[in-house]
Structure formats: structure tokens, C-alpha cells
PDB file of N, CA and C in Angstrom:
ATOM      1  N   UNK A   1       8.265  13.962 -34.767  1.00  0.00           N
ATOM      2  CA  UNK A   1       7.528  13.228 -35.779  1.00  0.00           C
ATOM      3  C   UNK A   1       7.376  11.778 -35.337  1.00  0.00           C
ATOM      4  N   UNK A   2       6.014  11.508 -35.124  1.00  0.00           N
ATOM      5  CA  UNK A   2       5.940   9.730 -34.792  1.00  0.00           C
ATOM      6  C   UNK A   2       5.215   9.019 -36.094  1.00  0.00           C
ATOM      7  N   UNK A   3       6.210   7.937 -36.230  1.00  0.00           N
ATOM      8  CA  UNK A   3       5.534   7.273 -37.504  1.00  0.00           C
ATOM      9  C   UNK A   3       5.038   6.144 -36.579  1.00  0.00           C
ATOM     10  N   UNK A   4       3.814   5.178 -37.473  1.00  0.00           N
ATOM     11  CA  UNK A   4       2.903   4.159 -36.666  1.00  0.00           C
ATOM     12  C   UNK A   4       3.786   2.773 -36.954  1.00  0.00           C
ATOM     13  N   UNK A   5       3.514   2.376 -36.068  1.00  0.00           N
ATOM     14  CA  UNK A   5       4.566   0.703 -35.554  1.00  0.00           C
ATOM     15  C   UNK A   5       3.999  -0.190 -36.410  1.00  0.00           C
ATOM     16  N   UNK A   6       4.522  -0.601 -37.884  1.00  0.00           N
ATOM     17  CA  UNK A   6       3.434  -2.064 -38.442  1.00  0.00           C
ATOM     18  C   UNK A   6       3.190  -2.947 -37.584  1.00  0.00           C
ATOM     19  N   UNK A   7       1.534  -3.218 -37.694  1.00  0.00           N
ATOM     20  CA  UNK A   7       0.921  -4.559 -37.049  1.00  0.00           C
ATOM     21  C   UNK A   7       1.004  -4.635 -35.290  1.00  0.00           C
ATOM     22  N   UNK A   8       1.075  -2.880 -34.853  1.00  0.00           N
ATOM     23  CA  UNK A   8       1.332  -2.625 -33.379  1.00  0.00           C
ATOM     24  C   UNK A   8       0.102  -1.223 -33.568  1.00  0.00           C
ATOM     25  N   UNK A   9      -1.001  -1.714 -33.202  1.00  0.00           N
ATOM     26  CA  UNK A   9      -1.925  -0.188 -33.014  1.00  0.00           C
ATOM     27  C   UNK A   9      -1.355   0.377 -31.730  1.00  0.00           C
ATOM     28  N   UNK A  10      -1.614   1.504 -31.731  1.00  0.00           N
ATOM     29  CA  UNK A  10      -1.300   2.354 -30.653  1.00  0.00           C
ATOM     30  C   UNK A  10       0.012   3.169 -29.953  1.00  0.00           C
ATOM     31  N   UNK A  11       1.130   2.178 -31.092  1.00  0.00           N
ATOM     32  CA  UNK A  11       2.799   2.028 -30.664  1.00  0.00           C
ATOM     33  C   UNK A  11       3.006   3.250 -32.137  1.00  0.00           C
ATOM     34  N   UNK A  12       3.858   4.179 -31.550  1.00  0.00           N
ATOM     35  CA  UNK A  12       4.456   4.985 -32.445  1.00  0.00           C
ATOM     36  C   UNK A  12       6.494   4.963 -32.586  1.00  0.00           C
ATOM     37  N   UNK A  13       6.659   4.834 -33.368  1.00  0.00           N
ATOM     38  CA  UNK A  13       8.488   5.358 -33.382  1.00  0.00           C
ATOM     39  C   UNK A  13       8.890   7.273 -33.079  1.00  0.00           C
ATOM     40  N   UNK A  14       9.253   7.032 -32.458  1.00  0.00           N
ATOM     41  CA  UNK A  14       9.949   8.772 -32.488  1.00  0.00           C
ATOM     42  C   UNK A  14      10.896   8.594 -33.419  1.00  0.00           C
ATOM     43  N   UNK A  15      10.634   9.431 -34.366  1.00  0.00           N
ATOM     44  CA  UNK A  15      12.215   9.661 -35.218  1.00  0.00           C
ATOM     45  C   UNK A  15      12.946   9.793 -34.766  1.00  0.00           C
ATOM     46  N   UNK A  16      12.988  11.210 -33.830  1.00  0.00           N
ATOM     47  CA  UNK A  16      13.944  11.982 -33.414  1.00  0.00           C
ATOM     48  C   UNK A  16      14.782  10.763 -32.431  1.00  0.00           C
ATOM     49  N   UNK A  17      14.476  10.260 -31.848  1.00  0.00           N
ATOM     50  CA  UNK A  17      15.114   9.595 -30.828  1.00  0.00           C
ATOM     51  C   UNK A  17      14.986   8.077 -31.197  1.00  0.00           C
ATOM     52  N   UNK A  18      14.210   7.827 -31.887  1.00  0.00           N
ATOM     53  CA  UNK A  18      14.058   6.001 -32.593  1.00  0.00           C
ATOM     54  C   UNK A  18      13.535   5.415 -31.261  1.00  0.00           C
ATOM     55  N   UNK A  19      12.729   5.826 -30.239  1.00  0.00           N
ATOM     56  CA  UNK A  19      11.650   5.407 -29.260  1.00  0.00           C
ATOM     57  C   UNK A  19      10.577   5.377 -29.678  1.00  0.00           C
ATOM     58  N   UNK A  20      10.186   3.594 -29.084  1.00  0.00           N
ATOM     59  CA  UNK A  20       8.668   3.543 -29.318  1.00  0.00           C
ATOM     60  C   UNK A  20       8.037   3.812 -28.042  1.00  0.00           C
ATOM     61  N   UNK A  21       6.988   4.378 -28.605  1.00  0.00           N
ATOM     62  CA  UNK A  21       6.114   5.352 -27.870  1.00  0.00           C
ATOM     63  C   UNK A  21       4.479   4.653 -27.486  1.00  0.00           C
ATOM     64  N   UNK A  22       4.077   4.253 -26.679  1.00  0.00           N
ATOM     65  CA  UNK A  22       2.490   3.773 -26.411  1.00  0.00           C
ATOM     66  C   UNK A  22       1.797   4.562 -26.376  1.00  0.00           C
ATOM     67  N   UNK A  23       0.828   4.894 -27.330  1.00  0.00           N
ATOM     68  CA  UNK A  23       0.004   6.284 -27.473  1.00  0.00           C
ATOM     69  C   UNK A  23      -1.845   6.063 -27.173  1.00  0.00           C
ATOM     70  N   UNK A  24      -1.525   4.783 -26.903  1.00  0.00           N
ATOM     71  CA  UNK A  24      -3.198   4.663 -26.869  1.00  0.00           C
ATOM     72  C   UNK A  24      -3.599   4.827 -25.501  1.00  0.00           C
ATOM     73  N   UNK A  25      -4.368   5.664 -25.568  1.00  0.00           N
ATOM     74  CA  UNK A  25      -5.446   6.100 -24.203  1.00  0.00           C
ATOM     75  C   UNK A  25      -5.725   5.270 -23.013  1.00  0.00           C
ATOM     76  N   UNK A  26      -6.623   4.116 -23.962  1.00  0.00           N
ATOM     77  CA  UNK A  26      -7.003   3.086 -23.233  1.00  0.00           C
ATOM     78  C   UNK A  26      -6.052   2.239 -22.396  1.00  0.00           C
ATOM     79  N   UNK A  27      -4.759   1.932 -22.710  1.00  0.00           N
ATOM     80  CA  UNK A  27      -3.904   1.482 -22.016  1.00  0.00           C
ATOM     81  C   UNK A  27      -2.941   2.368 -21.157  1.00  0.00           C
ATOM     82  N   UNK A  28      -2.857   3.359 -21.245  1.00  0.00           N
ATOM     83  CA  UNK A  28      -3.054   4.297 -20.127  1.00  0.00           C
ATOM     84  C   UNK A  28      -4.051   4.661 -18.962  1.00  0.00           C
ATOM     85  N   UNK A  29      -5.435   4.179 -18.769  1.00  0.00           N
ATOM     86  CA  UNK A  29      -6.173   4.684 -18.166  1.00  0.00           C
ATOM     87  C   UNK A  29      -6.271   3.170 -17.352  1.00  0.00           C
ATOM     88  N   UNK A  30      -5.851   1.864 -18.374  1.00  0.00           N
ATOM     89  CA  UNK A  30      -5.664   0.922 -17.693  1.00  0.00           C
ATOM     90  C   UNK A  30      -4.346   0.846 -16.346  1.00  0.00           C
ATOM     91  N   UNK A  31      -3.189   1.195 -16.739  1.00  0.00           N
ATOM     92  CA  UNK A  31      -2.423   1.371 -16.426  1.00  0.00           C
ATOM     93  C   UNK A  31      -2.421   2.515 -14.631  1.00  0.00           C
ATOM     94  N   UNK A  32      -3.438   3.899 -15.318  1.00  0.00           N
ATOM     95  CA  UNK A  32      -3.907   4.236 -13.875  1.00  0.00           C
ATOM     96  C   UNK A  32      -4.707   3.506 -13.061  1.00  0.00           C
ATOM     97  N   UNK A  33      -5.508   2.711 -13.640  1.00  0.00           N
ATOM     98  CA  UNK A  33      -6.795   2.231 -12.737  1.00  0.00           C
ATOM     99  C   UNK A  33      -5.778   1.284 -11.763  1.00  0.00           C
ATOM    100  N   UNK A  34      -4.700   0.221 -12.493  1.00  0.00           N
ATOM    101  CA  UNK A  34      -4.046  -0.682 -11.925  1.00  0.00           C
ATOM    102  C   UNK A  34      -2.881   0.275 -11.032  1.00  0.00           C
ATOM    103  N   UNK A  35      -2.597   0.834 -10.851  1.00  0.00           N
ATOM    104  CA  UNK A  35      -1.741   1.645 -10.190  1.00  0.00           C
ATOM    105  C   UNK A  35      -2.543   2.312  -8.692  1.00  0.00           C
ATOM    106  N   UNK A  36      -3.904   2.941  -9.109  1.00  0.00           N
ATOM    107  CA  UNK A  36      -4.431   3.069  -7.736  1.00  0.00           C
ATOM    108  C   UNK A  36      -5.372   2.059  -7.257  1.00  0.00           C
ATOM    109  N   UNK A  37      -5.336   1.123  -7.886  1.00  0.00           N
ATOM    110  CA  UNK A  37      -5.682  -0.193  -6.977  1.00  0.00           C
ATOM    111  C   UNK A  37      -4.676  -0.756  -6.112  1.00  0.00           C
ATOM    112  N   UNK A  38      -3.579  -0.634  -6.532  1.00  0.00           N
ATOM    113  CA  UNK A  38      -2.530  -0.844  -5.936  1.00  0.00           C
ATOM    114  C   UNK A  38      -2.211   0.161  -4.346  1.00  0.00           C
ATOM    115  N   UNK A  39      -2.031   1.123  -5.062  1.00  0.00           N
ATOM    116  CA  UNK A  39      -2.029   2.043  -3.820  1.00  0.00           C
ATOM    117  C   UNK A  39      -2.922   2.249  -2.695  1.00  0.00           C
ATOM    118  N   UNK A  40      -4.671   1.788  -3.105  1.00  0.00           N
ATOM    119  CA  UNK A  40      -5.387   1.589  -2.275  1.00  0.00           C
ATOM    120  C   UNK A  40      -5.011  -0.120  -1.733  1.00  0.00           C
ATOM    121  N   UNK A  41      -4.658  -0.962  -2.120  1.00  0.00           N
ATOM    122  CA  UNK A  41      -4.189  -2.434  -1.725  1.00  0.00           C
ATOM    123  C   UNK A  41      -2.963  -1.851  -0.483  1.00  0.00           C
ATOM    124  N   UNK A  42      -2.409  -1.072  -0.418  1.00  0.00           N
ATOM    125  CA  UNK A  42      -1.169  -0.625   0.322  1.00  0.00           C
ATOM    126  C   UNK A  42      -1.165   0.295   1.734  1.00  0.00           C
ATOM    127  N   UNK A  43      -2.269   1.399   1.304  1.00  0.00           N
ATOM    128  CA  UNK A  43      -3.093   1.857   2.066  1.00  0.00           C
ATOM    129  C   UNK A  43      -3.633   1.054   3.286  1.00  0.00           C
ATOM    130  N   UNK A  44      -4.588   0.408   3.332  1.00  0.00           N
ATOM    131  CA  UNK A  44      -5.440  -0.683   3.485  1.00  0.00           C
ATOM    132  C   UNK A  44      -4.532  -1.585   4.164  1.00  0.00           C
ATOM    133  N   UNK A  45      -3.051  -2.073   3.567  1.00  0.00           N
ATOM    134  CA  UNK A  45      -2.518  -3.107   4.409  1.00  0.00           C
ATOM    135  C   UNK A  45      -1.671  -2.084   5.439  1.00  0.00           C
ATOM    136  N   UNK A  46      -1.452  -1.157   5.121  1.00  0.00           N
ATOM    137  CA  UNK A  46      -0.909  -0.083   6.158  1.00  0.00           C
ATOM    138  C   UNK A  46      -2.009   0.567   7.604  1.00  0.00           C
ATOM    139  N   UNK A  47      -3.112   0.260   7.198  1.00  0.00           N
ATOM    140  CA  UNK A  47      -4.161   0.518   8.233  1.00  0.00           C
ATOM    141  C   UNK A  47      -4.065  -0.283   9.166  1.00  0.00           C
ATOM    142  N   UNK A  48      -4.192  -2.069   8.203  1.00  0.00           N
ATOM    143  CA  UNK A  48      -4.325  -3.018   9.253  1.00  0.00           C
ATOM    144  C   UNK A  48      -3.680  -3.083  10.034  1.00  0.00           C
ATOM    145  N   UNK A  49      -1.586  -2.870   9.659  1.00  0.00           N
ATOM    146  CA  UNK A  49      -0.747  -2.992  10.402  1.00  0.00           C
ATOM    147  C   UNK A  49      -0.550  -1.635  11.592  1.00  0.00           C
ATOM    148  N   UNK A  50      -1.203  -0.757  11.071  1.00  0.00           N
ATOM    149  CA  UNK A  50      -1.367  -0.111  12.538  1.00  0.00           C
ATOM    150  C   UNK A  50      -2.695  -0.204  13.426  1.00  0.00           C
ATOM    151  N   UNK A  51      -3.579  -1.015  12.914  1.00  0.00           N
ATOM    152  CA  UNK A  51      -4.433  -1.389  13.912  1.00  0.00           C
ATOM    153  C   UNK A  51      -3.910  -2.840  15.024  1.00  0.00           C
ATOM    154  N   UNK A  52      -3.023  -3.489  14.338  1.00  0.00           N
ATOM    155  CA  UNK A  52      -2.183  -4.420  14.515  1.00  0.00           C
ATOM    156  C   UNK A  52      -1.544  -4.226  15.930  1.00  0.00           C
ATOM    157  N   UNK A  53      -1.010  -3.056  15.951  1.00  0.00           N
ATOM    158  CA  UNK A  53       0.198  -2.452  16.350  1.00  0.00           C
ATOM    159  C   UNK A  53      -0.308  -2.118  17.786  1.00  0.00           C
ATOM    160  N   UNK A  54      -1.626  -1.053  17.674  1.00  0.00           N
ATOM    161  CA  UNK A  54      -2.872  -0.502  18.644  1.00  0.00           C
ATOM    162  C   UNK A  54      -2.953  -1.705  19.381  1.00  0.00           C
ATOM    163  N   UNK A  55      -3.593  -2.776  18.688  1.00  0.00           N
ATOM    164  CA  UNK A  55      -4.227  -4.085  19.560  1.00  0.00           C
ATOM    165  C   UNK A  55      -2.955  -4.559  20.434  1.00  0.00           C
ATOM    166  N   UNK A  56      -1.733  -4.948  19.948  1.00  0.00           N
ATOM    167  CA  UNK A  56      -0.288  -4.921  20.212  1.00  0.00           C
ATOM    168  C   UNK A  56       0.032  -4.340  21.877  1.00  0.00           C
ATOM    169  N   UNK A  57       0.061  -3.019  21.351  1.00  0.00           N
ATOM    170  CA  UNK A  57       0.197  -2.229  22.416  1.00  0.00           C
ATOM    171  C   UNK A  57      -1.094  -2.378  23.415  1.00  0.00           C
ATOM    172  N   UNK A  58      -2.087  -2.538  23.535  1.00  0.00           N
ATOM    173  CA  UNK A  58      -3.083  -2.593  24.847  1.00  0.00           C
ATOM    174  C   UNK A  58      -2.507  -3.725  25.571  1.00  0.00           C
ATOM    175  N   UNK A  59      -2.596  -4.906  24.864  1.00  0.00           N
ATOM    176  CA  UNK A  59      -2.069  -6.203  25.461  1.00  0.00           C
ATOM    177  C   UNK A  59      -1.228  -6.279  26.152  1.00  0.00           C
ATOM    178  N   UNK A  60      -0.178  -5.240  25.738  1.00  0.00           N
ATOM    179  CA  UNK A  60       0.878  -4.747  26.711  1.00  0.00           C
ATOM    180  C   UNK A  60       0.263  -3.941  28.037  1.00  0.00           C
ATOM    181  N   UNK A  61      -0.640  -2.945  27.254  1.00  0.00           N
ATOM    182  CA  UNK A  61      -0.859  -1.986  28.963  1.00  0.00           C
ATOM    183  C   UNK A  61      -1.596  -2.954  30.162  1.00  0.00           C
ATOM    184  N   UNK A  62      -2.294  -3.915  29.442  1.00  0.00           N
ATOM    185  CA  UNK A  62      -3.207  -4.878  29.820  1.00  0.00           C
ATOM    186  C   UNK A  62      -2.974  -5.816  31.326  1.00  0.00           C
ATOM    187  N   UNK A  63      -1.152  -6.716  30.492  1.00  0.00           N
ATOM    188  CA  UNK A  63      -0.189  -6.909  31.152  1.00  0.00           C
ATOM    189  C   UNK A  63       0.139  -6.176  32.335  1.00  0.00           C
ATOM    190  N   UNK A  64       0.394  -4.726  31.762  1.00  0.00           N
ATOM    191  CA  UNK A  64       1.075  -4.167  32.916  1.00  0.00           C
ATOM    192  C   UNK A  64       0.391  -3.643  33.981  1.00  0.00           C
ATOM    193  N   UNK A  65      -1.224  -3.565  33.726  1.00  0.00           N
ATOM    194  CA  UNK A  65      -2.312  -3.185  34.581  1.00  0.00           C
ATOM    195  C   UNK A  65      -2.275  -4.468  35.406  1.00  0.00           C
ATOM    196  N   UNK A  66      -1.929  -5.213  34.783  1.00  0.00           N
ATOM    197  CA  UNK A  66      -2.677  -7.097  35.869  1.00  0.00           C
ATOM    198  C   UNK A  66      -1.414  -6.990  36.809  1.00  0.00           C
ATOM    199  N   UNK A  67      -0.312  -6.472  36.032  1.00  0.00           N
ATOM    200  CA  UNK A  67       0.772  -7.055  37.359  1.00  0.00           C
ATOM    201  C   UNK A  67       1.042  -5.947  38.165  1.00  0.00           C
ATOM    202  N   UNK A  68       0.488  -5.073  37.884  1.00  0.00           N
ATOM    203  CA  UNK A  68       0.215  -3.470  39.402  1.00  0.00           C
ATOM    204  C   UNK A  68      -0.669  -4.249  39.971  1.00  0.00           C
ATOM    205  N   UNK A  69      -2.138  -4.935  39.282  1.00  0.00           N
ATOM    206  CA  UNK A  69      -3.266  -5.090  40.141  1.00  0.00           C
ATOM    207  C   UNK A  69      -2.561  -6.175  41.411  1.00  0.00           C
ATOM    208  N   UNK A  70      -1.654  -6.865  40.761  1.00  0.00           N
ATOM    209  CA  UNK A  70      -1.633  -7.987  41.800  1.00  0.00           C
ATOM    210  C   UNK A  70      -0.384  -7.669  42.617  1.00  0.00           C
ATOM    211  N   UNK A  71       0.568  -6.822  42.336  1.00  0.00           N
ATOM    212  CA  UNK A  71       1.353  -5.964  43.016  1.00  0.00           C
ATOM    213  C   UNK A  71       0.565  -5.629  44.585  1.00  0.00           C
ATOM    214  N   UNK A  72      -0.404  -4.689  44.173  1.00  0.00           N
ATOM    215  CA  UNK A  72      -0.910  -4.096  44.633  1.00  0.00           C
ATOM    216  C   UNK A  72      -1.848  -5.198  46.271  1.00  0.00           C
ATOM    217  N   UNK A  73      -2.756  -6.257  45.574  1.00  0.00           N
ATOM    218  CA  UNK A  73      -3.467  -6.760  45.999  1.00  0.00           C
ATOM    219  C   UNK A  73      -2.351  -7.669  47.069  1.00  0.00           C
ATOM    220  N   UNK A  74      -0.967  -7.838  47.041  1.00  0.00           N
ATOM    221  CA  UNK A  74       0.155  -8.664  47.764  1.00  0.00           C
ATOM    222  C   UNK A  74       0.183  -7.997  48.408  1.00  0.00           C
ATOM    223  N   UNK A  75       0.034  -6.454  48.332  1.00  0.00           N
ATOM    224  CA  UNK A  75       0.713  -5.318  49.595  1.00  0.00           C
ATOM    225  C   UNK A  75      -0.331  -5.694  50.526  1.00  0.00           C
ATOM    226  N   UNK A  76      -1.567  -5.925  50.298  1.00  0.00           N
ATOM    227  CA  UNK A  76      -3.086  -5.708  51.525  1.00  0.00           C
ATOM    228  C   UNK A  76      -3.094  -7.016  51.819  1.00  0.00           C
ATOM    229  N   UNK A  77      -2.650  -8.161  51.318  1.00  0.00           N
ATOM    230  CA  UNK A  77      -2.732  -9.111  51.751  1.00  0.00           C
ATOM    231  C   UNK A  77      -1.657  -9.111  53.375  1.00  0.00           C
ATOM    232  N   UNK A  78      -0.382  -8.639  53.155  1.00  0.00           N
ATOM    233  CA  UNK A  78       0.383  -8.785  54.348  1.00  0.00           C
ATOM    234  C   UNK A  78       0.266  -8.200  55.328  1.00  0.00           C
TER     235      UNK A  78
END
């Protein structure tokens, strides 16, 4: 049994348990919209940081290509 919260639309009491309860729709659907904005905000910073990571790592192979190349180019020089 939920009785209505004076001067609180949407807020109910549970008898049974004396919990108030948020029953209105609209602040629920708010509540999802802000939740997968979030998760797409998280997503999104999780992409960047593995594109991050990609760019990261070449710079490295990059490195390690220049110092074979010149490895390499010391051997023909002697």
C-alpha cells in the first residue's frame, strides 16, 4: 500500500516498510537518459585512450625501426 507524500508529487510512503518511493516516470526516464550519457561519455574516453595507446606504441616501433636502420647503415659503412 503506497500512500502520497504531502506537497511531494510523485514520492509515495510504503507502509509496509515506511520507504519513500519515487514513482514518477518522468524522473526516471531522466535518470536513464543521464546514465547513458554517461556511459557513452566513458565509452568514448575509453576509445580515445586506446587510440592513445596505438599512437603510443608505433612511436615505439618507429624508434626501433630508426635504430635497426642506422644499425644497419654502420655495418656498410665499415
Amino acid at each position: 500500500m503506497l500512500i502520497p507524500v504531502e506537497n511531494n508529487k510523485g514520492f509515495f510512503r510504503d507502509k509496509k516498510s515506511d520507504a519513500i518511493l519515487n514513482c514518477s516516470d518522468s524522473d526516471y526516464q531522466q535518470y536513464l537518459e543521464v546514465k547513458n550519457k554517461k556511459i557513452n561519455e566513458i565509452t568514448h574516453m575509453n576509445e580515445i585512450t586506446e587510440k592513445i595507446n596505438e599512437i603510443d606504441q608505433l612511436k615505439e616501433d618507429i624508434n626501433e625501426i630508426k635504430y635497426m636502420m642506422k644499425l644497419i647503415l654502420s655495418k656498410l659503412d665499415t
